[in-house]
Each structure stands twice: as structure tokens, then as C-alpha cells.
PDB file of N, CA and C in Angstrom:
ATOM      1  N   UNK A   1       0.827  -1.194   0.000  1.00  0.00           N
ATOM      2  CA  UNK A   1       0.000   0.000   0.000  1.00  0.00           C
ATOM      3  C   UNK A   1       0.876   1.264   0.000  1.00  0.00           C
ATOM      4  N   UNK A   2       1.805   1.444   0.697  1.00  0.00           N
ATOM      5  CA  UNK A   2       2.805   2.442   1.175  1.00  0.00           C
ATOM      6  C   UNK A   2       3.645   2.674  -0.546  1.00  0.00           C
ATOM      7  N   UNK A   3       3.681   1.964  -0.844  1.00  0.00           N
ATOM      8  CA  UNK A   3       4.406   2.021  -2.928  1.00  0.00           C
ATOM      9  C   UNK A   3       3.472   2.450  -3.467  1.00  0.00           C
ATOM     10  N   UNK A   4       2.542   2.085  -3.633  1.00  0.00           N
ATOM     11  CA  UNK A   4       1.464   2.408  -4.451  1.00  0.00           C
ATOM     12  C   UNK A   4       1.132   4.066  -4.091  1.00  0.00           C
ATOM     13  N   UNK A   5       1.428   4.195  -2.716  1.00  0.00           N
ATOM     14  CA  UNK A   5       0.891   6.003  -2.583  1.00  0.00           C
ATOM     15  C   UNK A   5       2.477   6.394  -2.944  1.00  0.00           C
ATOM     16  N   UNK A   6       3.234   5.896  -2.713  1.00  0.00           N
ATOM     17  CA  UNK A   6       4.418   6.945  -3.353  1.00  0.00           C
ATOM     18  C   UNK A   6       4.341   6.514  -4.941  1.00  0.00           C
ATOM     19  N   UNK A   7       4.148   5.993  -5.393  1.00  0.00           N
ATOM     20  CA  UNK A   7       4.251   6.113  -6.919  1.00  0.00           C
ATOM     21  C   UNK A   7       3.341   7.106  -7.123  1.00  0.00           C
ATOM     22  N   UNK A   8       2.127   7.079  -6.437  1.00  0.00           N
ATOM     23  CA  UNK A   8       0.795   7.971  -6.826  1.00  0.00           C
ATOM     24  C   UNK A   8       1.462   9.163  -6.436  1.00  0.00           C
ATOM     25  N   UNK A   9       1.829   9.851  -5.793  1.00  0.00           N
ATOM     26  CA  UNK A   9       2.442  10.918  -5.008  1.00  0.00           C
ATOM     27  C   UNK A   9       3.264  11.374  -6.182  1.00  0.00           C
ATOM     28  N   UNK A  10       4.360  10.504  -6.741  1.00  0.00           N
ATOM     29  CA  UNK A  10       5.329  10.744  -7.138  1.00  0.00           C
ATOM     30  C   UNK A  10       4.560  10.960  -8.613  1.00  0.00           C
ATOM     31  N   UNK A  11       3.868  10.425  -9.188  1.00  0.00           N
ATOM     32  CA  UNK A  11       3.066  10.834 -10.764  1.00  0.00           C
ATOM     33  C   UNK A  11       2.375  12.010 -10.230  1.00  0.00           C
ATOM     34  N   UNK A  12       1.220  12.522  -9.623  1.00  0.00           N
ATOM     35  CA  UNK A  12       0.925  13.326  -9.085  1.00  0.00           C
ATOM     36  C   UNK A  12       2.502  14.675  -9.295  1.00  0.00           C
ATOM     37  N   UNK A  13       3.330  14.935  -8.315  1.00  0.00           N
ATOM     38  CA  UNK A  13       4.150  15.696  -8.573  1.00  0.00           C
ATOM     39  C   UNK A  13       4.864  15.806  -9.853  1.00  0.00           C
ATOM     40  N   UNK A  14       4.513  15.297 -10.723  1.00  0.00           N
ATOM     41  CA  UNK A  14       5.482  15.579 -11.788  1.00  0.00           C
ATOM     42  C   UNK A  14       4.422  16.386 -12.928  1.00  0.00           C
ATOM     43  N   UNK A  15       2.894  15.643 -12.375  1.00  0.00           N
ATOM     44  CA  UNK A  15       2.097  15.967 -13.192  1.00  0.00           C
ATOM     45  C   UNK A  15       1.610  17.602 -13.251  1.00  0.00           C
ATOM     46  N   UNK A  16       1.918  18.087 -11.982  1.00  0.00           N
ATOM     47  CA  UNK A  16       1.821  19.432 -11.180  1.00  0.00           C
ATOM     48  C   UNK A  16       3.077  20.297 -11.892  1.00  0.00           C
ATOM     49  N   UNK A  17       4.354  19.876 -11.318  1.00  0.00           N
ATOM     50  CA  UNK A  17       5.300  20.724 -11.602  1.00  0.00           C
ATOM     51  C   UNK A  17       6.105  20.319 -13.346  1.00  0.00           C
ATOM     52  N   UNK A  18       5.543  19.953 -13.780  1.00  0.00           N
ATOM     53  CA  UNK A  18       5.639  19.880 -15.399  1.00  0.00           C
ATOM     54  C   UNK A  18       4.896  21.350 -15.713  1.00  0.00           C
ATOM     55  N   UNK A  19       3.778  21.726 -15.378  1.00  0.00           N
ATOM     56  CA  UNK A  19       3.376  22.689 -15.667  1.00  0.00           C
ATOM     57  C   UNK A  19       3.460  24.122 -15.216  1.00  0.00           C
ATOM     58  N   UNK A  20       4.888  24.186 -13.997  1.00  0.00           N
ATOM     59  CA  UNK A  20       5.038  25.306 -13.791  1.00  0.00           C
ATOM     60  C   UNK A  20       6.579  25.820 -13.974  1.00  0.00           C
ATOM     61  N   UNK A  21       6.616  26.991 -13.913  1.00  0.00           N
ATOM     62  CA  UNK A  21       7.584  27.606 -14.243  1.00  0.00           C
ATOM     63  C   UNK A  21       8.960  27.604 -13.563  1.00  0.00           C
ATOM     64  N   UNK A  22      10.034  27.111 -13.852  1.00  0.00           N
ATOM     65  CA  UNK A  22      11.572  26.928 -13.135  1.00  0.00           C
ATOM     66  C   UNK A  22      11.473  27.920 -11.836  1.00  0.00           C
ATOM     67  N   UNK A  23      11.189  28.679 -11.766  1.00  0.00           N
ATOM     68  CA  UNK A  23      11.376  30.235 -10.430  1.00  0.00           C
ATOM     69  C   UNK A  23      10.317  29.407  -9.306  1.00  0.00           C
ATOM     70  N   UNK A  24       9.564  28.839  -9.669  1.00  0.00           N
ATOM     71  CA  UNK A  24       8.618  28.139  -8.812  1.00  0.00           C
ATOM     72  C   UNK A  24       9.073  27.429  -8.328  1.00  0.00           C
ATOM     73  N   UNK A  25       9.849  25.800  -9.020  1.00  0.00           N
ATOM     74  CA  UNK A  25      10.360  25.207  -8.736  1.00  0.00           C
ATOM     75  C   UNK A  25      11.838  25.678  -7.585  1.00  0.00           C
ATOM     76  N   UNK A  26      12.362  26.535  -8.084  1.00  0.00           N
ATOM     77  CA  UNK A  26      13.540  26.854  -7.245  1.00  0.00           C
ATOM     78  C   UNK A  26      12.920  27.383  -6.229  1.00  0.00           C
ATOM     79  N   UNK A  27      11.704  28.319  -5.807  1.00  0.00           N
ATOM     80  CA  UNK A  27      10.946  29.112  -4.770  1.00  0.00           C
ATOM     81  C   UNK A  27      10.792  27.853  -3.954  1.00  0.00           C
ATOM     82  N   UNK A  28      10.336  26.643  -4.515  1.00  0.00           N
ATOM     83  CA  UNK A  28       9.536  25.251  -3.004  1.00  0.00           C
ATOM     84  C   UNK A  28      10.921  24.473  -2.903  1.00  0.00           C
ATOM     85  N   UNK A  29      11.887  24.567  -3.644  1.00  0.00           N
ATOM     86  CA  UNK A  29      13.176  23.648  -3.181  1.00  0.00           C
ATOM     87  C   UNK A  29      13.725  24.995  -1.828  1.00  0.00           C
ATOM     88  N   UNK A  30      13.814  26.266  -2.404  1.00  0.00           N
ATOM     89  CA  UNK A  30      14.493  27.310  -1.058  1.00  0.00           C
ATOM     90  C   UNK A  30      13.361  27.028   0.053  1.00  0.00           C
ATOM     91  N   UNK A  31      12.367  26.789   0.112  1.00  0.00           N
ATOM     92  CA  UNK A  31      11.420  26.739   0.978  1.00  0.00           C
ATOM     93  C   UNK A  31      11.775  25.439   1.468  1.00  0.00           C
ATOM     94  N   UNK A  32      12.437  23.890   0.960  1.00  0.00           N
ATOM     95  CA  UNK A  32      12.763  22.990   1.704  1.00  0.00           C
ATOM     96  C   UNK A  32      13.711  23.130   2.280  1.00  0.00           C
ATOM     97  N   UNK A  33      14.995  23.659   2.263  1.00  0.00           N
ATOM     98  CA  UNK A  33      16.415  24.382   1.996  1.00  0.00           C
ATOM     99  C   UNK A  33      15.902  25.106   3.950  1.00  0.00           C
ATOM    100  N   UNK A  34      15.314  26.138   3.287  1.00  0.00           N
ATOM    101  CA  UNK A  34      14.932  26.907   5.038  1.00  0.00           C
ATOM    102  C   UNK A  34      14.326  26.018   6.079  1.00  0.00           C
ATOM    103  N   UNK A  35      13.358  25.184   5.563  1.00  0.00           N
ATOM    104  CA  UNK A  35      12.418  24.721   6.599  1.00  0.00           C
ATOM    105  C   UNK A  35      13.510  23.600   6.916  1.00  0.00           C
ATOM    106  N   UNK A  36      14.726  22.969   6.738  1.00  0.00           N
ATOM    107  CA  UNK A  36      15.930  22.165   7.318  1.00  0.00           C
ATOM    108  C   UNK A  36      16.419  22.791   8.268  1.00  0.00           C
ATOM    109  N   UNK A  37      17.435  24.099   7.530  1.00  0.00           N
ATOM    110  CA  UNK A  37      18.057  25.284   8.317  1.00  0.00           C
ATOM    111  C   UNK A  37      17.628  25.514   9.227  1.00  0.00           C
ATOM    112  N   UNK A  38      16.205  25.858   9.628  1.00  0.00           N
ATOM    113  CA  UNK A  38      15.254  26.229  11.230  1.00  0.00           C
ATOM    114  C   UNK A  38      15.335  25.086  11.723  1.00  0.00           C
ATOM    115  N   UNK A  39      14.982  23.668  11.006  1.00  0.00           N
ATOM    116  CA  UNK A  39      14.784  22.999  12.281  1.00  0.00           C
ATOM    117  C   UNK A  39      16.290  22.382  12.784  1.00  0.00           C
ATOM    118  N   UNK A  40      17.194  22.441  11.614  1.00  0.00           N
ATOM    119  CA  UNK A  40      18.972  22.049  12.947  1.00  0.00           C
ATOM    120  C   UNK A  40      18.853  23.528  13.708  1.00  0.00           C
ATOM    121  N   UNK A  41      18.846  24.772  13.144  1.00  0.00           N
ATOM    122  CA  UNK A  41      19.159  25.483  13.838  1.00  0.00           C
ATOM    123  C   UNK A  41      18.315  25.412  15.218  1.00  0.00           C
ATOM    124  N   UNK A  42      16.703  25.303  15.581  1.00  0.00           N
ATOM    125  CA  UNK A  42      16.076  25.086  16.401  1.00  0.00           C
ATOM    126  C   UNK A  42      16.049  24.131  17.290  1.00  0.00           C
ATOM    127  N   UNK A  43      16.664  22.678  16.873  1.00  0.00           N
ATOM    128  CA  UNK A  43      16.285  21.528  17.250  1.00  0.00           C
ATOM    129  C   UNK A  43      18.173  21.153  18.081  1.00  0.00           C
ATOM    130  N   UNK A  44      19.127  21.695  17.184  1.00  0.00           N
ATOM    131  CA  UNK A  44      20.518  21.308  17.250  1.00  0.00           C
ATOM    132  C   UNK A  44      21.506  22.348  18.260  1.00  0.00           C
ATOM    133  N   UNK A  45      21.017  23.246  18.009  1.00  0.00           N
ATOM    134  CA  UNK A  45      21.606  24.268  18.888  1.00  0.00           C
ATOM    135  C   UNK A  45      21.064  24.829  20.047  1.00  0.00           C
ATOM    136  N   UNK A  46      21.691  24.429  21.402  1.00  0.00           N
ATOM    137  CA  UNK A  46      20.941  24.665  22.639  1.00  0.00           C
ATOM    138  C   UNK A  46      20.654  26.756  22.734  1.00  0.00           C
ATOM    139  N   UNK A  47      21.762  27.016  21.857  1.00  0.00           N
ATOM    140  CA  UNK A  47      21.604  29.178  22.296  1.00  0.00           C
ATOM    141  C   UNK A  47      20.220  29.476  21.039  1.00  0.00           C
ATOM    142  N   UNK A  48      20.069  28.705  20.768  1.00  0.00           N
ATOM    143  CA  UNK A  48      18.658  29.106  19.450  1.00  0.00           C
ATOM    144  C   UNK A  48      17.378  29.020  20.660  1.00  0.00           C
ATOM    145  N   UNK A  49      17.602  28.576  21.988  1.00  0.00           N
ATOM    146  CA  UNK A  49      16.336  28.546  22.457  1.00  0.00           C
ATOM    147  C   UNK A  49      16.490  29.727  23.495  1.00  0.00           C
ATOM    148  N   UNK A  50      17.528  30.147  24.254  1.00  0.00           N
ATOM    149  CA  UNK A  50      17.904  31.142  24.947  1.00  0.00           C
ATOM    150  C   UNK A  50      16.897  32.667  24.737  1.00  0.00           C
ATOM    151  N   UNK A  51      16.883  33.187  23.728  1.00  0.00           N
ATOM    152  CA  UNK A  51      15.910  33.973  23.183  1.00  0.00           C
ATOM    153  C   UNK A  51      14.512  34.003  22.570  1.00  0.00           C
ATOM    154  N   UNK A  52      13.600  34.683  23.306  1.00  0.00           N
ATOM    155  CA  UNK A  52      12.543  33.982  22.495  1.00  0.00           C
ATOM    156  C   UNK A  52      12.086  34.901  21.318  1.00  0.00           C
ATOM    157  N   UNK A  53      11.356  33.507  20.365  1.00  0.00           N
ATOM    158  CA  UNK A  53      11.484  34.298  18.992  1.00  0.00           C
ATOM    159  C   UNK A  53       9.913  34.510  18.568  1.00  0.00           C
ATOM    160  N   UNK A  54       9.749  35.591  17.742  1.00  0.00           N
ATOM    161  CA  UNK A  54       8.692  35.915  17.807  1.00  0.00           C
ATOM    162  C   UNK A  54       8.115  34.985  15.805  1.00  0.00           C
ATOM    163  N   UNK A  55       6.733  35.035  15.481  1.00  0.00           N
ATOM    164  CA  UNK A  55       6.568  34.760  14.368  1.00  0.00           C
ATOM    165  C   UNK A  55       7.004  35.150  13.372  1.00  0.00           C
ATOM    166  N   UNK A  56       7.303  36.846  13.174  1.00  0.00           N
ATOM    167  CA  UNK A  56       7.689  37.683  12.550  1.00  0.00           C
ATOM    168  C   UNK A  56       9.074  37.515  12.110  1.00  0.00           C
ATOM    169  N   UNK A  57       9.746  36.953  13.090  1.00  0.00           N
ATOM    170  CA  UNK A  57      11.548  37.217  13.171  1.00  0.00           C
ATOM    171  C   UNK A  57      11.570  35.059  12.337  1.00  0.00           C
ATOM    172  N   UNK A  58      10.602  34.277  12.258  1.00  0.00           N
ATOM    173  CA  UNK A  58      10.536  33.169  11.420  1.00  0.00           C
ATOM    174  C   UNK A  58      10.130  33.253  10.310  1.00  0.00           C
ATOM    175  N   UNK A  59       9.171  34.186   9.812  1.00  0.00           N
ATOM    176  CA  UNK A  59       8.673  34.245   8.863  1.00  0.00           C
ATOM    177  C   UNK A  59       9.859  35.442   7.941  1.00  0.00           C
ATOM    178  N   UNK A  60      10.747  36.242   8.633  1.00  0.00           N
ATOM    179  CA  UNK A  60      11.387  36.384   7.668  1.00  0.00           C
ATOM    180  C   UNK A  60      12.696  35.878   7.424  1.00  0.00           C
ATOM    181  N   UNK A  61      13.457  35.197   8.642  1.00  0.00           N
ATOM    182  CA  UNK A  61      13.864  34.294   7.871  1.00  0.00           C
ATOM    183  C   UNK A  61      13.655  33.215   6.822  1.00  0.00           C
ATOM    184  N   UNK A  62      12.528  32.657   6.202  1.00  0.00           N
ATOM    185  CA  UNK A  62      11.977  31.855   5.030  1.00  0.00           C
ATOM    186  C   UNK A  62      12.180  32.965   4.279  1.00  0.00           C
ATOM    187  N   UNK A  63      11.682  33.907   4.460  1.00  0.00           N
ATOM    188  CA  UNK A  63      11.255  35.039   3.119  1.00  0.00           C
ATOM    189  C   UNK A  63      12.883  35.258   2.590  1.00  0.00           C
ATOM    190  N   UNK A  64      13.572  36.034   3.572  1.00  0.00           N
ATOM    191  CA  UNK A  64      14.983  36.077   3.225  1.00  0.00           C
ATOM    192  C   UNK A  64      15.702  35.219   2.857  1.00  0.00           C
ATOM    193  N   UNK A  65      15.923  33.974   3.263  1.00  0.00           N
ATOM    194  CA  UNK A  65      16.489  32.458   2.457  1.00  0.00           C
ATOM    195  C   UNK A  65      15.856  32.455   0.989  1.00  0.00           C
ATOM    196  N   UNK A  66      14.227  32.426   0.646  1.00  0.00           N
ATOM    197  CA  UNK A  66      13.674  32.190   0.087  1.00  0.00           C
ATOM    198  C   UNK A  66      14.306  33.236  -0.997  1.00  0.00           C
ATOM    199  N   UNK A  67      14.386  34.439  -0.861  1.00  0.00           N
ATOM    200  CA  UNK A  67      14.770  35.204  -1.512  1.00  0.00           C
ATOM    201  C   UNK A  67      15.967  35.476  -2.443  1.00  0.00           C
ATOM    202  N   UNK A  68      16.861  35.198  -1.378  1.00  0.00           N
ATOM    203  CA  UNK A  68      18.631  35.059  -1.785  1.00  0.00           C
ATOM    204  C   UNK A  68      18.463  34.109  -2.911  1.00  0.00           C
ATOM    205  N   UNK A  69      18.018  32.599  -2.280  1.00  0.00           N
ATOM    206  CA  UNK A  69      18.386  31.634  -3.479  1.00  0.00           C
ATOM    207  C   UNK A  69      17.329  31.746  -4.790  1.00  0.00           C
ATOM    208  N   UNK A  70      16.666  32.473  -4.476  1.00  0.00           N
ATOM    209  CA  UNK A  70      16.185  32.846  -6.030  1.00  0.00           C
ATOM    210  C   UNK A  70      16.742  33.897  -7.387  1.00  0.00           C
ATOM    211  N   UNK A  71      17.678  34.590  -6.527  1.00  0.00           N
ATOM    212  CA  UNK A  71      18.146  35.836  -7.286  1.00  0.00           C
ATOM    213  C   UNK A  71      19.145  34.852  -7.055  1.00  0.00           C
ATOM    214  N   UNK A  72      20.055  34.064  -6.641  1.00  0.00           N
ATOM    215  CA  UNK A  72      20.919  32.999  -7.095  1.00  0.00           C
ATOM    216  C   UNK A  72      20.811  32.183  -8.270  1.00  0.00           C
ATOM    217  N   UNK A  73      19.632  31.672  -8.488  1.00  0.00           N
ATOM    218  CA  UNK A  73      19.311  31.078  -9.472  1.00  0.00           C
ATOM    219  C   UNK A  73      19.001  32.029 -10.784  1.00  0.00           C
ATOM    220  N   UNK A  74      18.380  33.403 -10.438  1.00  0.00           N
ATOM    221  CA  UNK A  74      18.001  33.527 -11.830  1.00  0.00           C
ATOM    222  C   UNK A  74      19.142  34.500 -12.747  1.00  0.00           C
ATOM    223  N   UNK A  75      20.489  34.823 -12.284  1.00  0.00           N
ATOM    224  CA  UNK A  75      21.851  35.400 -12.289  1.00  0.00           C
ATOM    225  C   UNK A  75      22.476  34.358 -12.662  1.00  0.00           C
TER     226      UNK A  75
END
């Protein structure tokens, strides 16, 4: 059962991102890229909990990661 949903999963995604544009594609890979980065940085480093962080100060770190590696890619 567990093959059968990743094959389905996996046709499904190709069937999706066949139809969109490279900047997209690079936008949800930087978005996997950050959402790693937060969680070693959150999960791995005991001084990441020392301060507390607000939504604002997470949400732009994604935006800013998200950002960089796109003007990486399209240069």
C-alpha cells in the first residue's frame, strides 16, 4: 500500500510541476532548503532557544532564504 501512494504521489508531482515555471520550482526547493536550516538550527543548537522568537523574526527568515536563493538562481 505504502508504494502504491508513493508512486501515486510521485506521478501526481510531476504531473503538477511539469506545468510550472523553473522560479517556482527553485521558490519550493528554497522553501525545503529553510524549513531544514530552522529545524537544525532550532532543534541542534541549545543558544537558538535562549531567546525567544517571535513569528515575525521566522517568517522572515523563510522570506529572506527564500529570496537570496532565487536571485541565485536567476543570475
Amino acid at each position: 500500500m505504502l508504494g502504491i501512494a508513493l508512486l501515486a504521489g510521485a506521478g501526481a508531482g510531476v504531473g503538477v510541476l511539469n506545468a510550472v515555471t523553473p522560479v517556482f520550482i527553485d521558490a519550493l526547493l528554497a522553501f525545503g532548503v529553510a524549513a531544514l536550516l530552522y529545524l537544525v538550527t532550532e532543534e541542534l543548537l541549545v543558544e537558538a532557544h535562549e531567546d525567544v522568537e517571535t513569528p515575525v523574526q521566522t517568517a522572515m527568515f523563510f522570506a529572506g532564504f527564500i529570496l537570496l536563493f532565487m536571485i541565485d538562481m536567476l543570475v
